[in-house]
N, C-alpha and C. Protein backbone atom coordinates (compact mmCIF):
# COMPACT_ATOMS: atom_id res chain seq x y z
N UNK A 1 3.74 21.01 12.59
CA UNK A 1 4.00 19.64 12.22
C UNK A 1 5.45 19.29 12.51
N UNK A 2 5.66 17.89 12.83
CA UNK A 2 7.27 17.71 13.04
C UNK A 2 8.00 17.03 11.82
N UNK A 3 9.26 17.33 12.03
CA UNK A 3 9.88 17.14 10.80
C UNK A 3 10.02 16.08 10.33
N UNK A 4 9.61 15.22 9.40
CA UNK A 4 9.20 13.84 8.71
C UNK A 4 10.84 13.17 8.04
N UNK A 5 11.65 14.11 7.83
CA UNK A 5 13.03 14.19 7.05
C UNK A 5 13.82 12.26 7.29
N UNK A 6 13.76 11.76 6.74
CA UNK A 6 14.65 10.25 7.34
C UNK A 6 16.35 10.67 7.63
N UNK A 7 16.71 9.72 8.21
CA UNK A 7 18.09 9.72 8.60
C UNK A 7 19.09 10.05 7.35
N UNK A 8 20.00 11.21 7.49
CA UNK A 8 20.54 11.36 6.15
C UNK A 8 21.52 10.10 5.56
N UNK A 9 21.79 9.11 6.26
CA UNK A 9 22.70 8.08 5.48
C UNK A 9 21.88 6.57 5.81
N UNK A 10 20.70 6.59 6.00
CA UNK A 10 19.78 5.74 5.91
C UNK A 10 20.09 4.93 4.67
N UNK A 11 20.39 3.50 5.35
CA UNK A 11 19.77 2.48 3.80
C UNK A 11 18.92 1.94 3.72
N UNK A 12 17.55 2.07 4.54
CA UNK A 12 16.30 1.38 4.58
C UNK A 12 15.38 1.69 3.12
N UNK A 13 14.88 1.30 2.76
CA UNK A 13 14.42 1.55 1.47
C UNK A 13 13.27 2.42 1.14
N UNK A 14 12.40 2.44 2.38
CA UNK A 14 11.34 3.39 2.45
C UNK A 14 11.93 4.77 2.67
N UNK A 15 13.23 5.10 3.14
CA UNK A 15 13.70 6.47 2.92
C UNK A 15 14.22 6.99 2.01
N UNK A 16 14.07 6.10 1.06
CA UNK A 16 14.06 6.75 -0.58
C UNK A 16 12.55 7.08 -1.20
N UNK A 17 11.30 6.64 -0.48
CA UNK A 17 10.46 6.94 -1.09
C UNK A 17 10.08 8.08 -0.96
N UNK A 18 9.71 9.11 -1.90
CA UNK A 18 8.54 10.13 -2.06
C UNK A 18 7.50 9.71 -1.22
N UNK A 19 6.55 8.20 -1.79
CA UNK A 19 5.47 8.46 -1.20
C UNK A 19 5.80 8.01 0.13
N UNK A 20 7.11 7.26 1.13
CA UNK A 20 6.57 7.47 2.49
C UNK A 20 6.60 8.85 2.89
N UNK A 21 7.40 9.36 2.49
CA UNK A 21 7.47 10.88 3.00
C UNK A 21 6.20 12.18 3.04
N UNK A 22 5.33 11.91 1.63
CA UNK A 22 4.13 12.02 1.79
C UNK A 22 3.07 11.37 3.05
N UNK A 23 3.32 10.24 2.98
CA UNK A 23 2.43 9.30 3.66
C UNK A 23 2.67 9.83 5.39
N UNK A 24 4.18 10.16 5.78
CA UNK A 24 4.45 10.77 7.13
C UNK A 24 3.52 12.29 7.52
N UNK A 25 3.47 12.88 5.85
CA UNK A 25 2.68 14.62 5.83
C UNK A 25 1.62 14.20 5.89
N UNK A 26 0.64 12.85 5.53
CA UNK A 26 -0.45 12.70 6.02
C UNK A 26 -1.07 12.17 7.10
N UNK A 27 -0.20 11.56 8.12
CA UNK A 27 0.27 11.08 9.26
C UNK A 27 -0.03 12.59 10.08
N UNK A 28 0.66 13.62 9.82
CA UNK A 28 0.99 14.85 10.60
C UNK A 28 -0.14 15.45 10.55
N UNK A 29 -0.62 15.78 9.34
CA UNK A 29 -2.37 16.58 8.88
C UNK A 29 -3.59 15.88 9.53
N UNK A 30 -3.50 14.46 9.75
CA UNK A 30 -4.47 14.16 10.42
C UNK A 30 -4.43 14.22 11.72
N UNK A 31 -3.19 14.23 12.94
CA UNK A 31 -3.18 14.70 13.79
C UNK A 31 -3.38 16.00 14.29
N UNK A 32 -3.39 16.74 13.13
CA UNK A 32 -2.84 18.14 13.38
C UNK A 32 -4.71 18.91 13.26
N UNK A 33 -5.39 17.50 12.81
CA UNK A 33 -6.90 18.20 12.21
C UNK A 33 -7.67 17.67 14.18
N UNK A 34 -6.78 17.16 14.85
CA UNK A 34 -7.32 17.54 16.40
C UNK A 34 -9.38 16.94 16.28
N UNK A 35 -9.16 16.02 15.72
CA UNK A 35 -10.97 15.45 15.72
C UNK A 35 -11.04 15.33 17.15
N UNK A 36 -12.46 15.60 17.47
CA UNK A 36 -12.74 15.52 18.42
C UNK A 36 -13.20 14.32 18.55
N UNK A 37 -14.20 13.35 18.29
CA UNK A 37 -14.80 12.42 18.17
C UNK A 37 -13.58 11.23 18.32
N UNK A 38 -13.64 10.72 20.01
CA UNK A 38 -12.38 10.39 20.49
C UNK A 38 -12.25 9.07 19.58
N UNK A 39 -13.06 8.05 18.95
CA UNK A 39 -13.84 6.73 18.17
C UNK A 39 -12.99 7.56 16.28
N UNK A 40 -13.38 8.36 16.42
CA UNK A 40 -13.22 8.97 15.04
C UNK A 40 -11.71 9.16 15.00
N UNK A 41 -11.42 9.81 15.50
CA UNK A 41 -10.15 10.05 15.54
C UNK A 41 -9.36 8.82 15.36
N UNK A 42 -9.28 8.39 16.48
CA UNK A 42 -8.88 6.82 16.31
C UNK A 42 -8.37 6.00 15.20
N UNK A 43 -9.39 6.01 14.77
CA UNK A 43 -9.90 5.35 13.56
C UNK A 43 -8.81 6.31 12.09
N UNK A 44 -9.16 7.44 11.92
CA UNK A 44 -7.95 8.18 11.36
C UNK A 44 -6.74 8.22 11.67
N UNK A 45 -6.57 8.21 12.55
CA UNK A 45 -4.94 8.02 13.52
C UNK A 45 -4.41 6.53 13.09
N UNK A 46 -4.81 5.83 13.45
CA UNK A 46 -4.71 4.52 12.90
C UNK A 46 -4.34 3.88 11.34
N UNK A 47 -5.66 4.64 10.71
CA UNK A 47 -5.46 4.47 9.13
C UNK A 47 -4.33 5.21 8.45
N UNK A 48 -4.24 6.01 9.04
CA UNK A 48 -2.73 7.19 8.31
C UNK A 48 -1.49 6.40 8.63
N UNK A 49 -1.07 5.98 9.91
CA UNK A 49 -0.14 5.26 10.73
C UNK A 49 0.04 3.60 9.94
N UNK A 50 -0.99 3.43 9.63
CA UNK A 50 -1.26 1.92 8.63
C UNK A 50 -0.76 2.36 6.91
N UNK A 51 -1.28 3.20 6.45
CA UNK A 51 -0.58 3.89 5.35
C UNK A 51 0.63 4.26 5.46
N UNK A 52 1.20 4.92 6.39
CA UNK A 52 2.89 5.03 6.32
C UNK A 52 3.40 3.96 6.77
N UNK A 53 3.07 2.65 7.48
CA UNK A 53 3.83 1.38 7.50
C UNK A 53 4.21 0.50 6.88
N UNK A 54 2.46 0.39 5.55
CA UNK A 54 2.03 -0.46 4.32
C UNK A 54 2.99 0.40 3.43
N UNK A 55 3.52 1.51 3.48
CA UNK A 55 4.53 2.06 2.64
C UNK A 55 5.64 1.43 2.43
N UNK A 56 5.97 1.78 3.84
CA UNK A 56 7.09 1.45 3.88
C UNK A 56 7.67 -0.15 3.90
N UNK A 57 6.57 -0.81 4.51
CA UNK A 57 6.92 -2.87 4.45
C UNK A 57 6.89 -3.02 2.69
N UNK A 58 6.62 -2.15 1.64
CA UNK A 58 6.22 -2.35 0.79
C UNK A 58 7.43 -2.41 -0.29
N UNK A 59 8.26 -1.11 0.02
CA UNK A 59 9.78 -0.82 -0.14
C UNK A 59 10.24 -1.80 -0.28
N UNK A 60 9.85 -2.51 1.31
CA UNK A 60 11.36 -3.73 2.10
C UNK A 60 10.85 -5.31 0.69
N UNK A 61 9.56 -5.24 0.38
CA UNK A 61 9.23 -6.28 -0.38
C UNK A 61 10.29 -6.61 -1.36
N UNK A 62 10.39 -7.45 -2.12
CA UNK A 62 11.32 -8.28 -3.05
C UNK A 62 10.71 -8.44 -4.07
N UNK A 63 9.14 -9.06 -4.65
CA UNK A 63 8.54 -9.44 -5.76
C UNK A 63 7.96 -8.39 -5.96
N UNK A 64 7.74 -8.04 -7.36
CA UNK A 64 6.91 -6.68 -7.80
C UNK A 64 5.67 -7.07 -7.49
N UNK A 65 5.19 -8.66 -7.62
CA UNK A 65 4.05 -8.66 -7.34
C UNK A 65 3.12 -8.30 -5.61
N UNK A 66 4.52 -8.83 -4.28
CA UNK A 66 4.04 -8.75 -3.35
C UNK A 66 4.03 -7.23 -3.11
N UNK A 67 5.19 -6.45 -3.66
CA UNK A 67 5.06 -5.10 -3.54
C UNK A 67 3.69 -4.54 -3.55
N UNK A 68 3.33 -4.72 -4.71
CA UNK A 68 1.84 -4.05 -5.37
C UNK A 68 0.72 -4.23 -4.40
N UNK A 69 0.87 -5.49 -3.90
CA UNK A 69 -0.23 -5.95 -2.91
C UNK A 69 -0.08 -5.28 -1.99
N UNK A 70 0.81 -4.94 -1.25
CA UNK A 70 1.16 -4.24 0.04
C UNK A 70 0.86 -2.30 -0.24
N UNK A 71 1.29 -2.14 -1.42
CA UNK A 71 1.14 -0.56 -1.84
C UNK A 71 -0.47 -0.37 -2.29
N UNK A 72 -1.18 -1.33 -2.58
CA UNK A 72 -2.61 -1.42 -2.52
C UNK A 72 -3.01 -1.73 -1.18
N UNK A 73 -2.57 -1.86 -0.08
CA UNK A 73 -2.99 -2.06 1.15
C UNK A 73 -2.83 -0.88 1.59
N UNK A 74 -1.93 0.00 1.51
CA UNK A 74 -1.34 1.17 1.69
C UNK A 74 -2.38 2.14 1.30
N UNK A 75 -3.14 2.09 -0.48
CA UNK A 75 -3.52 3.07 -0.71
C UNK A 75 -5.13 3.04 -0.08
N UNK A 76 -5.37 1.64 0.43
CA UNK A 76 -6.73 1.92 0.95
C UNK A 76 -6.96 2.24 2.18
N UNK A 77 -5.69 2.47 3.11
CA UNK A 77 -5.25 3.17 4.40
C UNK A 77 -5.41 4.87 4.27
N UNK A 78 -5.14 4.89 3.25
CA UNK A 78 -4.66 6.11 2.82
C UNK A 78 -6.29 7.39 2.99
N UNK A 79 -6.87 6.19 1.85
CA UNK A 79 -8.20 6.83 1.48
C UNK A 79 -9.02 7.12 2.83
N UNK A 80 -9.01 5.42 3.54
CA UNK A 80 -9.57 5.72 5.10
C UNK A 80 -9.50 6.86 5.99
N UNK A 81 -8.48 7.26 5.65
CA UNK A 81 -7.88 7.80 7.07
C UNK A 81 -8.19 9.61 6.48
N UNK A 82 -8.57 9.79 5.06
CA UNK A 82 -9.04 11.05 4.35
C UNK A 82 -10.77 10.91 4.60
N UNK A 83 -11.33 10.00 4.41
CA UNK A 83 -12.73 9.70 4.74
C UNK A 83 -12.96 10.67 6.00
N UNK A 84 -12.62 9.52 7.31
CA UNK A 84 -12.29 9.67 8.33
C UNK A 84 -12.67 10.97 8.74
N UNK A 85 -11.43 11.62 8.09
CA UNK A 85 -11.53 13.25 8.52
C UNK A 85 -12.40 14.15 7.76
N UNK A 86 -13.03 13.34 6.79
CA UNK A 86 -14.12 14.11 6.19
C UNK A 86 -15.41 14.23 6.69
N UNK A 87 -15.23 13.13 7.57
CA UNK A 87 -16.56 12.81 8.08
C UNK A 87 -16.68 13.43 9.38
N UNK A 88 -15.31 13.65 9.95
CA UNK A 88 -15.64 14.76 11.15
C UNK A 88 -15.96 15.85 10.92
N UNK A 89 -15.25 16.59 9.60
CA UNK A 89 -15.51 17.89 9.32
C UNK A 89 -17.04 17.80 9.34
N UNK A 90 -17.79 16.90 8.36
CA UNK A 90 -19.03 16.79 8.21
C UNK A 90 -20.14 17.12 9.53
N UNK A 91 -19.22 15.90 10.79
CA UNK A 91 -20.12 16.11 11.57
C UNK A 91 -19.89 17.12 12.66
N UNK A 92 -18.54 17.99 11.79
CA UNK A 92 -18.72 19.62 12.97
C UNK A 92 -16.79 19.08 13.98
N UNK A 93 -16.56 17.72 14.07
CA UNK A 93 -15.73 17.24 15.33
C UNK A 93 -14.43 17.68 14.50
N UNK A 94 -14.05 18.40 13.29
CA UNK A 94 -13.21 19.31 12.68
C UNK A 94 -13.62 19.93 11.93
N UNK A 95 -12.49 21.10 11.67
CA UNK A 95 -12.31 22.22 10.31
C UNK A 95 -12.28 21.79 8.90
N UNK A 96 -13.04 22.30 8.36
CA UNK A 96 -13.14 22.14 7.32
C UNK A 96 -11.50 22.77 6.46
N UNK A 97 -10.90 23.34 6.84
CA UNK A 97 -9.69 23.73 6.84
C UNK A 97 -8.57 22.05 6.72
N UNK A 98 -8.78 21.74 8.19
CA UNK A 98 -7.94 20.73 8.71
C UNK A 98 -8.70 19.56 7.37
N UNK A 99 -9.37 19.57 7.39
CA UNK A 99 -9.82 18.41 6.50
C UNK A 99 -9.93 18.57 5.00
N UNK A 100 -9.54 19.97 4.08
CA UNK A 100 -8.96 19.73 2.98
C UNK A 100 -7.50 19.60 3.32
N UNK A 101 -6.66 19.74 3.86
CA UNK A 101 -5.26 19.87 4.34
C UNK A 101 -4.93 18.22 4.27
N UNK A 102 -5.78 17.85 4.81
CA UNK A 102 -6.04 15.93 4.91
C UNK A 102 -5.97 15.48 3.28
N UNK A 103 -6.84 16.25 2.74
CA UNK A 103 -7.20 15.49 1.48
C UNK A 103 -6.13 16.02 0.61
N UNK A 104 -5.86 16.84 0.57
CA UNK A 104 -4.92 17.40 -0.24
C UNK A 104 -3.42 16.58 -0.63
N UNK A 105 -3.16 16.02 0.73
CA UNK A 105 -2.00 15.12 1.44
C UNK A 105 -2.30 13.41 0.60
N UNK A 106 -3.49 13.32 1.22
CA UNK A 106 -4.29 11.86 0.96
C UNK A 106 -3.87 11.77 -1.10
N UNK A 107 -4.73 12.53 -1.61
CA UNK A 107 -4.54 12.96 -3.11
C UNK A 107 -3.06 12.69 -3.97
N UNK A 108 -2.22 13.51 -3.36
CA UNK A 108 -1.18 13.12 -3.44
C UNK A 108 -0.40 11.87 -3.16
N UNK A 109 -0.75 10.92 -2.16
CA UNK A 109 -0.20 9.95 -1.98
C UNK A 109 -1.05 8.71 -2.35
N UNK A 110 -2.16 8.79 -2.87
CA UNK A 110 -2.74 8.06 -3.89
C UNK A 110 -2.43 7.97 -4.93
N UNK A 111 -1.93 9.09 -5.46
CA UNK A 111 -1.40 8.95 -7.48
C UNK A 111 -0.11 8.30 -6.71
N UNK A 112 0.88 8.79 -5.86
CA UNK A 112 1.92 7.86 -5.86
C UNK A 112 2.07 6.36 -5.66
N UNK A 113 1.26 6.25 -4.70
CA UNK A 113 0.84 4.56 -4.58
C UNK A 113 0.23 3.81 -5.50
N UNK A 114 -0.41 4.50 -6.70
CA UNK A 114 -1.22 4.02 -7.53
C UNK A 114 0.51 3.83 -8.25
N UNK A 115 0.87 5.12 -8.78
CA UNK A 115 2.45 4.46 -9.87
C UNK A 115 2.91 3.49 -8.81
N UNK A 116 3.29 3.21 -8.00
CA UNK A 116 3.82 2.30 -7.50
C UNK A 116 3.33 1.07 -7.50
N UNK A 117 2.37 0.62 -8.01
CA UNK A 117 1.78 -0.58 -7.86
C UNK A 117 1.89 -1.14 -9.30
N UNK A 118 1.68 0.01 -10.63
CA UNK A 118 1.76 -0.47 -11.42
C UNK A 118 3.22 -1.38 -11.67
């Protein structure tokens, strides 16, 4: 996996978060779970990449309320993109390995997005 680390004198606001930094380790696990199912993949690649963006635009937000909305956009990227790879494992197009590695990641950055919204 490559190193997710933000710029050390970064003032962007998503490089203070835990959960983008999670959200980058689930970014990496779903690439790293190599689906074959070129449609499937996709589709996970996408949703993980949408979860670490909805993270991070979420940071840059101003109202607690638009925050929440955006970190709930985030966490249903999140879930997608763990589905996703569950459903390849399911249908054989990954490891069952690669795809708790997914969820494990996913899990974690759900309880964070969830505190974050509250």
């Amino acid at each position: 996996m490559t190193d997710t680390k933000p710029p050390t004198r970064s003032r962007l606001p998503h490089h203070r978060l835990v959960a983008y930094a999670v959200a980058t380790e689930l970014l990496c696990a779903v690439r790293a779970a190599e689906i074959r199912d070129p449609k499937l993949r996709d589709q996970a690649l996408r949703a993980a990449k949408s979860a670490c963006l909805n993270t991070a635009e979420a940071a840059g937000r101003v109202s607690p309320a638009d925050k929440a909305r955006v970190y709930a956009i985030a966490r249903g990227e999140c879930v997608e993109a763990a589905a996703a790879v569950e459903i390849a494992a399911i249908a054989d197009d990954t490891t069952e390995e690669a795809a708790g590695a997914v969820i494990a990641r996913a899990d974690r950055l759900y309880a964070l997005l969830t505190g974050l919204i509250r």
